[in-house]
N, C-alpha and C. Protein backbone atom coordinates (compact mmCIF):
# COMPACT_ATOMS: atom_id res chain seq x y z
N UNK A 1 -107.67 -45.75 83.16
CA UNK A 1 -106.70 -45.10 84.03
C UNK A 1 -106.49 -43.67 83.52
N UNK A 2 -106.70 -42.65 84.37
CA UNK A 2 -106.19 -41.35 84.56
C UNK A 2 -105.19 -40.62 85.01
N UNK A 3 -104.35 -39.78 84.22
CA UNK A 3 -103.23 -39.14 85.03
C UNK A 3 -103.91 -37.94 85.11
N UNK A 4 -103.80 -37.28 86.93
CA UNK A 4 -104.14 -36.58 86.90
C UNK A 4 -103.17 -35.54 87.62
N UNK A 5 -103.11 -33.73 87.18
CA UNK A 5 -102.18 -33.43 88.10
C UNK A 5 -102.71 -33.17 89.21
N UNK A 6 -101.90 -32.98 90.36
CA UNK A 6 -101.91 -33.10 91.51
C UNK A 6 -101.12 -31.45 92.29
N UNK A 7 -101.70 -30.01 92.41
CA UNK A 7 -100.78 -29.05 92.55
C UNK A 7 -100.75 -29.27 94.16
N UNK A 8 -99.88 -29.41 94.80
CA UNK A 8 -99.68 -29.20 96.49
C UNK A 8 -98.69 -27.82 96.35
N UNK A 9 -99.42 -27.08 97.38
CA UNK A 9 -98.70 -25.58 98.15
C UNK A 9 -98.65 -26.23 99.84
N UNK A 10 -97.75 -25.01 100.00
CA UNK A 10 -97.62 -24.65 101.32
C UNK A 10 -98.71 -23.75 101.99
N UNK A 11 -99.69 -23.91 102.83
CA UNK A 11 -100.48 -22.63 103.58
C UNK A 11 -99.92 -21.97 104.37
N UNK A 12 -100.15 -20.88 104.87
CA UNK A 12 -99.59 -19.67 105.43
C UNK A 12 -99.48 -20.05 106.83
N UNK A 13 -100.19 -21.31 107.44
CA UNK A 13 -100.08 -21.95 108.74
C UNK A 13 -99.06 -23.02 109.00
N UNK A 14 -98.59 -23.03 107.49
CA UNK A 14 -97.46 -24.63 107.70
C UNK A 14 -97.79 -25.55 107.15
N UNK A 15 -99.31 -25.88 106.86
CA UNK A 15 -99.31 -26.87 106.57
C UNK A 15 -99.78 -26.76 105.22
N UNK A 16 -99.94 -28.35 104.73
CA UNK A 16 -100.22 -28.76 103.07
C UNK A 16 -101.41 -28.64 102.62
N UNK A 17 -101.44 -28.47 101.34
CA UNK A 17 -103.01 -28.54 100.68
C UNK A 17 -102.91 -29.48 99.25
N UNK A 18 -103.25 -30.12 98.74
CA UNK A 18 -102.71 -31.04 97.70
C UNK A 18 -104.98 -31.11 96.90
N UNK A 19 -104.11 -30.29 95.64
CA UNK A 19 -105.83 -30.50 94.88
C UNK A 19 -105.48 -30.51 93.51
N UNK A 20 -106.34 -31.67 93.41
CA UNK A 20 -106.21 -32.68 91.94
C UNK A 20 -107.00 -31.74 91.01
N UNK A 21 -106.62 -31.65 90.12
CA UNK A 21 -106.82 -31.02 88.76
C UNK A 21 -107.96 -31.53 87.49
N UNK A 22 -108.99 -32.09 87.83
CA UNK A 22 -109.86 -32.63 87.16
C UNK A 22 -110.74 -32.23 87.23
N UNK A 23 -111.87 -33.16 85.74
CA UNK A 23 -113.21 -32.24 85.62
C UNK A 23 -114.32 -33.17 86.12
N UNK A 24 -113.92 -34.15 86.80
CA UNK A 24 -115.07 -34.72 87.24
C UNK A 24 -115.89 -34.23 88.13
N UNK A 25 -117.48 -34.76 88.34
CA UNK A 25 -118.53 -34.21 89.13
C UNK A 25 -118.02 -34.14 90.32
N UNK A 26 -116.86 -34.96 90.83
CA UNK A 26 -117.18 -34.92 92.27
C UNK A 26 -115.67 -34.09 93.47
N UNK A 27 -115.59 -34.02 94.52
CA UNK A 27 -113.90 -32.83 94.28
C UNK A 27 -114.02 -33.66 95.88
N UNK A 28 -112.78 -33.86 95.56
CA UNK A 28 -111.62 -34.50 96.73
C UNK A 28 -110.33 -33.50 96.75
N UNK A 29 -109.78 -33.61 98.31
CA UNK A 29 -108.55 -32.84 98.10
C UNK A 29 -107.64 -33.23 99.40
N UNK A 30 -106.68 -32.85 99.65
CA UNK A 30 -105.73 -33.66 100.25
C UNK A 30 -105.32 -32.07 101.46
N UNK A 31 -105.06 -32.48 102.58
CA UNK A 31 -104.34 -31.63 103.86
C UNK A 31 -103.75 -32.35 104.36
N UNK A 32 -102.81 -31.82 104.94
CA UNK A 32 -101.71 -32.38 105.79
C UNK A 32 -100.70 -31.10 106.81
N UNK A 33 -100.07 -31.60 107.91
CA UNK A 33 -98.84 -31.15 108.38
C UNK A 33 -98.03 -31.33 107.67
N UNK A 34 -97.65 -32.64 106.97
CA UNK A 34 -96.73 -32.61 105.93
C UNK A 34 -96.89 -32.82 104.49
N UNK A 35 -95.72 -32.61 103.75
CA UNK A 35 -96.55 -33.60 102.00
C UNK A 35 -97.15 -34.73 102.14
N UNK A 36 -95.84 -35.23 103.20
CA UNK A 36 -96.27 -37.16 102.98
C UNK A 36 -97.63 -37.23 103.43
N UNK A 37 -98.11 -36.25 104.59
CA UNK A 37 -99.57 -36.77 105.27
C UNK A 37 -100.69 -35.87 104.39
N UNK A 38 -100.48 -34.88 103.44
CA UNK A 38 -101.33 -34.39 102.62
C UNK A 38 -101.42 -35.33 101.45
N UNK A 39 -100.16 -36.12 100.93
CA UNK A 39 -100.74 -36.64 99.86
C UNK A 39 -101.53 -38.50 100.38
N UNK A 40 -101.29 -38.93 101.59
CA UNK A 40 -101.80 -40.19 101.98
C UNK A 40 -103.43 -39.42 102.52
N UNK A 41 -103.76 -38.28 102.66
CA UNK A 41 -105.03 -37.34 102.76
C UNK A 41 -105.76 -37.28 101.39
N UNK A 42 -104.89 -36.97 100.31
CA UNK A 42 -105.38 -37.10 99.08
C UNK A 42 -106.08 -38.31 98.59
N UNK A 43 -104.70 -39.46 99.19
CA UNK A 43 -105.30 -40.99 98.22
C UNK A 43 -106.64 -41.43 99.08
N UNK A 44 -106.81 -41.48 100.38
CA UNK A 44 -107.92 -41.67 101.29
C UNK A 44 -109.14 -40.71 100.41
N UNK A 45 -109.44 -39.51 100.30
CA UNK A 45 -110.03 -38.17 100.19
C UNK A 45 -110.78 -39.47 98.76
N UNK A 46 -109.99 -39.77 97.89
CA UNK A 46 -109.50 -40.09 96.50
C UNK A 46 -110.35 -41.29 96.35
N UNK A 47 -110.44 -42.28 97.53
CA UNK A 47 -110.81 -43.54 98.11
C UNK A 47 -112.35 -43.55 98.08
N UNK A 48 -112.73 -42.58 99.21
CA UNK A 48 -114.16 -41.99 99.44
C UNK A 48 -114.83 -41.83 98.69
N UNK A 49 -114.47 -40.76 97.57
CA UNK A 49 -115.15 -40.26 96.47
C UNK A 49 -115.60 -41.21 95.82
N UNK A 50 -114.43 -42.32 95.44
CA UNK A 50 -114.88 -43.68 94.53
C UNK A 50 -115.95 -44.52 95.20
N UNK A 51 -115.88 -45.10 96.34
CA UNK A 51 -117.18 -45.67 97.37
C UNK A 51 -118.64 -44.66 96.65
N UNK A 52 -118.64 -43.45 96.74
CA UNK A 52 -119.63 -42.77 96.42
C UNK A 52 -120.32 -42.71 95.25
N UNK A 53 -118.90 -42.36 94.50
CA UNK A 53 -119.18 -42.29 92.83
C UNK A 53 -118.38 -43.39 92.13
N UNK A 54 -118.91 -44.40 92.10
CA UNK A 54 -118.20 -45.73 91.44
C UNK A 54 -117.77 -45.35 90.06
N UNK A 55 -118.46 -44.52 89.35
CA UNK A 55 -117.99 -43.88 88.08
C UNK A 55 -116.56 -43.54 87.61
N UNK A 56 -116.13 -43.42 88.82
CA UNK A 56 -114.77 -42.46 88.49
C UNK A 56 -113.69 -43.13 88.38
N UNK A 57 -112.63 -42.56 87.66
CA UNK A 57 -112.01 -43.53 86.93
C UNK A 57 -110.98 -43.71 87.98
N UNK A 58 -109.79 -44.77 87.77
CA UNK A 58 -108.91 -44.96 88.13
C UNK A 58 -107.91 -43.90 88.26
N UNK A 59 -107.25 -43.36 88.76
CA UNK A 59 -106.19 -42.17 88.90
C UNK A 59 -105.39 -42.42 89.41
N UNK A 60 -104.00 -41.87 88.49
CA UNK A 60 -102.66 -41.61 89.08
C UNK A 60 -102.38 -40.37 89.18
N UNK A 61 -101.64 -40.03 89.99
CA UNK A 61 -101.33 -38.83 90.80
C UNK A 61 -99.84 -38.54 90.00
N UNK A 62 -100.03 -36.77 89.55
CA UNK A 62 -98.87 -36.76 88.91
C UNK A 62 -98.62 -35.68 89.97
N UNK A 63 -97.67 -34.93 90.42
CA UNK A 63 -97.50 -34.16 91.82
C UNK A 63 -96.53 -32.97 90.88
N UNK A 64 -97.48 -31.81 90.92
CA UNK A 64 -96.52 -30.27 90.85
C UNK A 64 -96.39 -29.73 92.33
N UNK A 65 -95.13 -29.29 92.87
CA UNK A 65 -95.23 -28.64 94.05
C UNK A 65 -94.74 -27.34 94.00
N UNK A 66 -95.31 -26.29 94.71
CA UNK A 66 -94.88 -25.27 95.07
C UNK A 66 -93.73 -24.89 95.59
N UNK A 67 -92.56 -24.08 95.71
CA UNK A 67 -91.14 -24.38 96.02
C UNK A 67 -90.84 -24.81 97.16
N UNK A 68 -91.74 -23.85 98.33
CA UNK A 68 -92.08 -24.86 100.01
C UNK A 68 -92.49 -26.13 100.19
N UNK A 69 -93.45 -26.76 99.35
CA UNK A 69 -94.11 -27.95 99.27
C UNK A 69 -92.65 -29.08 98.87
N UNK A 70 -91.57 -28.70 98.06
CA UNK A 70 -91.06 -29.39 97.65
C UNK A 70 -89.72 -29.84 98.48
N UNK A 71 -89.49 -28.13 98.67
CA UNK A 71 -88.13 -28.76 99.92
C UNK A 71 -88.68 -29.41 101.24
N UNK A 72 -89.91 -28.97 101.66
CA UNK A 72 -90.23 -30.40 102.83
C UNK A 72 -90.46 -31.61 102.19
N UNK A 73 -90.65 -31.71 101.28
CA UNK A 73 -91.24 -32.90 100.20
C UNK A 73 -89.67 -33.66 100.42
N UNK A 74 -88.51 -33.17 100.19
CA UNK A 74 -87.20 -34.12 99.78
C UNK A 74 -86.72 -34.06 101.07
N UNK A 75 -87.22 -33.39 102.09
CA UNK A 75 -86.60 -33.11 103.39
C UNK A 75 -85.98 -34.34 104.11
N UNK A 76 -84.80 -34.72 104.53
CA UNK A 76 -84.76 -36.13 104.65
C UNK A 76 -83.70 -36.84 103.54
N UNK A 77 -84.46 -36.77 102.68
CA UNK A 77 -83.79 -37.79 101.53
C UNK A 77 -82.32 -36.89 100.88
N UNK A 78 -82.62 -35.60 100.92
CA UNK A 78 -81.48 -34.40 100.43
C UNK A 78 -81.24 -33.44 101.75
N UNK A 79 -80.53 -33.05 101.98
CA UNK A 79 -80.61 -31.72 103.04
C UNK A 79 -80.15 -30.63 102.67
N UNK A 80 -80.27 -29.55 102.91
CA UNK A 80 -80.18 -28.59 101.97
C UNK A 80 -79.17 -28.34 101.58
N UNK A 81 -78.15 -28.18 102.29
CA UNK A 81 -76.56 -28.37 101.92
C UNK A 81 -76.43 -28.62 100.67
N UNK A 82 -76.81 -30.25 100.66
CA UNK A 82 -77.31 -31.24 99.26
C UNK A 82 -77.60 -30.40 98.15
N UNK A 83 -78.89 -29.47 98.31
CA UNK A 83 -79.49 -28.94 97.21
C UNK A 83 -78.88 -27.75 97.37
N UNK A 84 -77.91 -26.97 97.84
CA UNK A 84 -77.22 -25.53 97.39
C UNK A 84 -76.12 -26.75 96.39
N UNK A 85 -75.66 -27.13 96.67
CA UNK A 85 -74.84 -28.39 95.97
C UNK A 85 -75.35 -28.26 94.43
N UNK A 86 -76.64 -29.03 94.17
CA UNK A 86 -77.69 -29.19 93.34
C UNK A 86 -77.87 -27.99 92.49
N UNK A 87 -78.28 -26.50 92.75
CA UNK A 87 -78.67 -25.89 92.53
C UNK A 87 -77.90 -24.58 92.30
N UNK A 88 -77.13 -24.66 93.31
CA UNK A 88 -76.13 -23.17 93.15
C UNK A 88 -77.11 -21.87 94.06
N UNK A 89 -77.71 -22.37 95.16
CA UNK A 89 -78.53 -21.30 95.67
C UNK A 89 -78.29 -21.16 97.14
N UNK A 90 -77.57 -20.53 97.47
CA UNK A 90 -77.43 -20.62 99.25
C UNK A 90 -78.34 -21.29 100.07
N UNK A 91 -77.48 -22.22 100.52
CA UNK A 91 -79.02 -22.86 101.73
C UNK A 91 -79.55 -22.55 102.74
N UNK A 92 -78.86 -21.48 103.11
CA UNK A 92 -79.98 -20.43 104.11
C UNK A 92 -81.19 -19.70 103.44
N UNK A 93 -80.79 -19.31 102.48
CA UNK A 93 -82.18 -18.90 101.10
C UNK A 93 -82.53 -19.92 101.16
N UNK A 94 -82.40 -21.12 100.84
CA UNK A 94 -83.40 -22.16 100.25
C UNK A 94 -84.42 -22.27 102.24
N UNK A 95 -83.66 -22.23 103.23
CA UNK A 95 -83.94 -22.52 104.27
C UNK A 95 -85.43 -21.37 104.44
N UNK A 96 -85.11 -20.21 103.45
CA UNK A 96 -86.06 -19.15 104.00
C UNK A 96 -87.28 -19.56 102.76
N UNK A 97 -86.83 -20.23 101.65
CA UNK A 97 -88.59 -20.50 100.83
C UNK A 97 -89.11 -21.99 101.66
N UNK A 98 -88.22 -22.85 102.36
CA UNK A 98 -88.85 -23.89 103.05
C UNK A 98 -89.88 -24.18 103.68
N UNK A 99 -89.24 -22.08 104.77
CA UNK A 99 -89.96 -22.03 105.87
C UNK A 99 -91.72 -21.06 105.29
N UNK A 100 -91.21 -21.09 104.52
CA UNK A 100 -92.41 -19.55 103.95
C UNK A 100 -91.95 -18.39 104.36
N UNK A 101 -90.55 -18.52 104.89
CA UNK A 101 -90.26 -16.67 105.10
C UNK A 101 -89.98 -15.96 104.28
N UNK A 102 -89.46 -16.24 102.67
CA UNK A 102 -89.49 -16.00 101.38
C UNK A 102 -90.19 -16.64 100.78
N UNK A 103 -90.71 -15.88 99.51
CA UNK A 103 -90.73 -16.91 98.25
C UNK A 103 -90.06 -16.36 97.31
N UNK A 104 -89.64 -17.59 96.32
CA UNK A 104 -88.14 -17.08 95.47
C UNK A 104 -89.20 -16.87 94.36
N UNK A 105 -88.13 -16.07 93.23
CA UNK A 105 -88.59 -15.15 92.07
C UNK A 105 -89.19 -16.25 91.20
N UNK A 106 -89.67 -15.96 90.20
CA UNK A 106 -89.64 -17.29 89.24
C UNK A 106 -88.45 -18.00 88.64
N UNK A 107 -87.34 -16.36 88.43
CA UNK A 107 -86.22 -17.28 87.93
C UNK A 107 -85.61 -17.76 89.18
N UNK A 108 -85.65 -17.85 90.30
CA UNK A 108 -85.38 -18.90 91.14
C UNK A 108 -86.22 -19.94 91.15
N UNK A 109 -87.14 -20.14 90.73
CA UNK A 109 -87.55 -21.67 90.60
C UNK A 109 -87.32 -21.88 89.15
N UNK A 110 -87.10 -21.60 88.51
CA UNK A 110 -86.46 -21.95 87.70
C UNK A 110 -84.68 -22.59 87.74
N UNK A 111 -84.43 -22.24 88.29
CA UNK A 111 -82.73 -22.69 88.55
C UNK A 111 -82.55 -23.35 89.49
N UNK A 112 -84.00 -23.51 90.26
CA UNK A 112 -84.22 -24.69 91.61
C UNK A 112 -84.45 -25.99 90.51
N UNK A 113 -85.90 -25.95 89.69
CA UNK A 113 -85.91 -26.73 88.69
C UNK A 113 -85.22 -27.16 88.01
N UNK A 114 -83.92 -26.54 87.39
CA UNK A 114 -83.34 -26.79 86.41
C UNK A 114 -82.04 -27.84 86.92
N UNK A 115 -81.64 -27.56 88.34
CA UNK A 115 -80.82 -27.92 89.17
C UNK A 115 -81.04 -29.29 89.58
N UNK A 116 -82.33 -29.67 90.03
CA UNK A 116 -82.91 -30.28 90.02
C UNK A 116 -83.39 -31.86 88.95
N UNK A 117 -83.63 -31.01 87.63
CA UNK A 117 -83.62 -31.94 86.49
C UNK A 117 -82.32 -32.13 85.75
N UNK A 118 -81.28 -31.51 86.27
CA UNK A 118 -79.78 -31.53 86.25
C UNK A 118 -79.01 -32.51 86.95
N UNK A 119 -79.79 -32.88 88.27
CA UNK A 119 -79.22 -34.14 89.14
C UNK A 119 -80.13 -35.27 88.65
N UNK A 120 -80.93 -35.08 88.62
CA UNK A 120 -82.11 -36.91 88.00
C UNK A 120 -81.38 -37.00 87.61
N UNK A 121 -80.76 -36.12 85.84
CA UNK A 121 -80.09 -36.84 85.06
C UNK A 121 -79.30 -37.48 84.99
N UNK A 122 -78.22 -37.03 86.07
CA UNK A 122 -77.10 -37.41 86.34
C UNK A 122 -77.59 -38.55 86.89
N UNK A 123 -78.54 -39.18 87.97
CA UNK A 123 -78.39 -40.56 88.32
C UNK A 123 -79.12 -41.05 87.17
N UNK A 124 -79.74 -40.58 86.39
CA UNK A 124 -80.65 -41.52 85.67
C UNK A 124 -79.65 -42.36 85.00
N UNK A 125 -77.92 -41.94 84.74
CA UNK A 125 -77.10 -42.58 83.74
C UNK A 125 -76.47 -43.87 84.61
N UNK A 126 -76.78 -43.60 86.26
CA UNK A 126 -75.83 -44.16 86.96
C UNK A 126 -76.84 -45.79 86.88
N UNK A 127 -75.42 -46.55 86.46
CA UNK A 127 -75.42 -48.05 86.47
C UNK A 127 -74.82 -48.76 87.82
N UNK A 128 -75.24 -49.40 88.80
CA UNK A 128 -74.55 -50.25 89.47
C UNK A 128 -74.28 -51.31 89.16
N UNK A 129 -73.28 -51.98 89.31
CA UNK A 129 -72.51 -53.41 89.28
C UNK A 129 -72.24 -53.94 90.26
């Protein structure tokens, strides 16, 4: 078994691109309208290759996303509201790296990130009874 990373961006058309980070002979890669349908593009893409090249190892998908890739990525599960909440970043800004009409600085993904690994934590403690 392999962990492999997995970088998905946003393209300049909207849609996803998701490409695995390895040195094997053979290259698979993932598209989509969305994450969810770029990365079920990936595991298919991922599928193929193995039929071809039985060699290749088992892989898990570790997923870095680009700051667009990510707010459609939680789209749904958080709304942005949620993540100015999260983050401390106006959600009309966050609304403009979503869309690709910005992209934020690094130290804004950084304080998207940090905001971010600031809330896991917080549920990671949470116990239900």
């Amino acid at each position: 078994m392999e962990n492999i990373t997995v970088i998905i961006e946003r393209n300049n058309d909207g849609t996803f691109t998701a490409v695995p980070q390895h040195k094997h002979k053979i290259g698979f890669i993932g598209m989509g309208k969305t994450v969810e349908e770029t990365m079920t593009d990936l595991q298919n893409s991922y599928n193929e290759a193995k039929e071809m090249l039985p060699s290749l190892p088992e892989m898990i998908f570790e997923y870095k996303f680009d700051t667009a890739s990510f707010l459609q990525y939680i789209n749904g599960k958080l709304n942005l509201a949620d993540l100015q909440t999260i983050t401390g970043i106006n959600r009309h800004q966050l609304s403009h790296y979503a869309t690709g009409k910005s992209r934020p600085s690094g130290k804004t993904v950084r304080k998207i990130q940090e905001g971010i690994i600031r809330f896991s934590e917080e549920l990671h403690r949470v116990c239900l009874v």
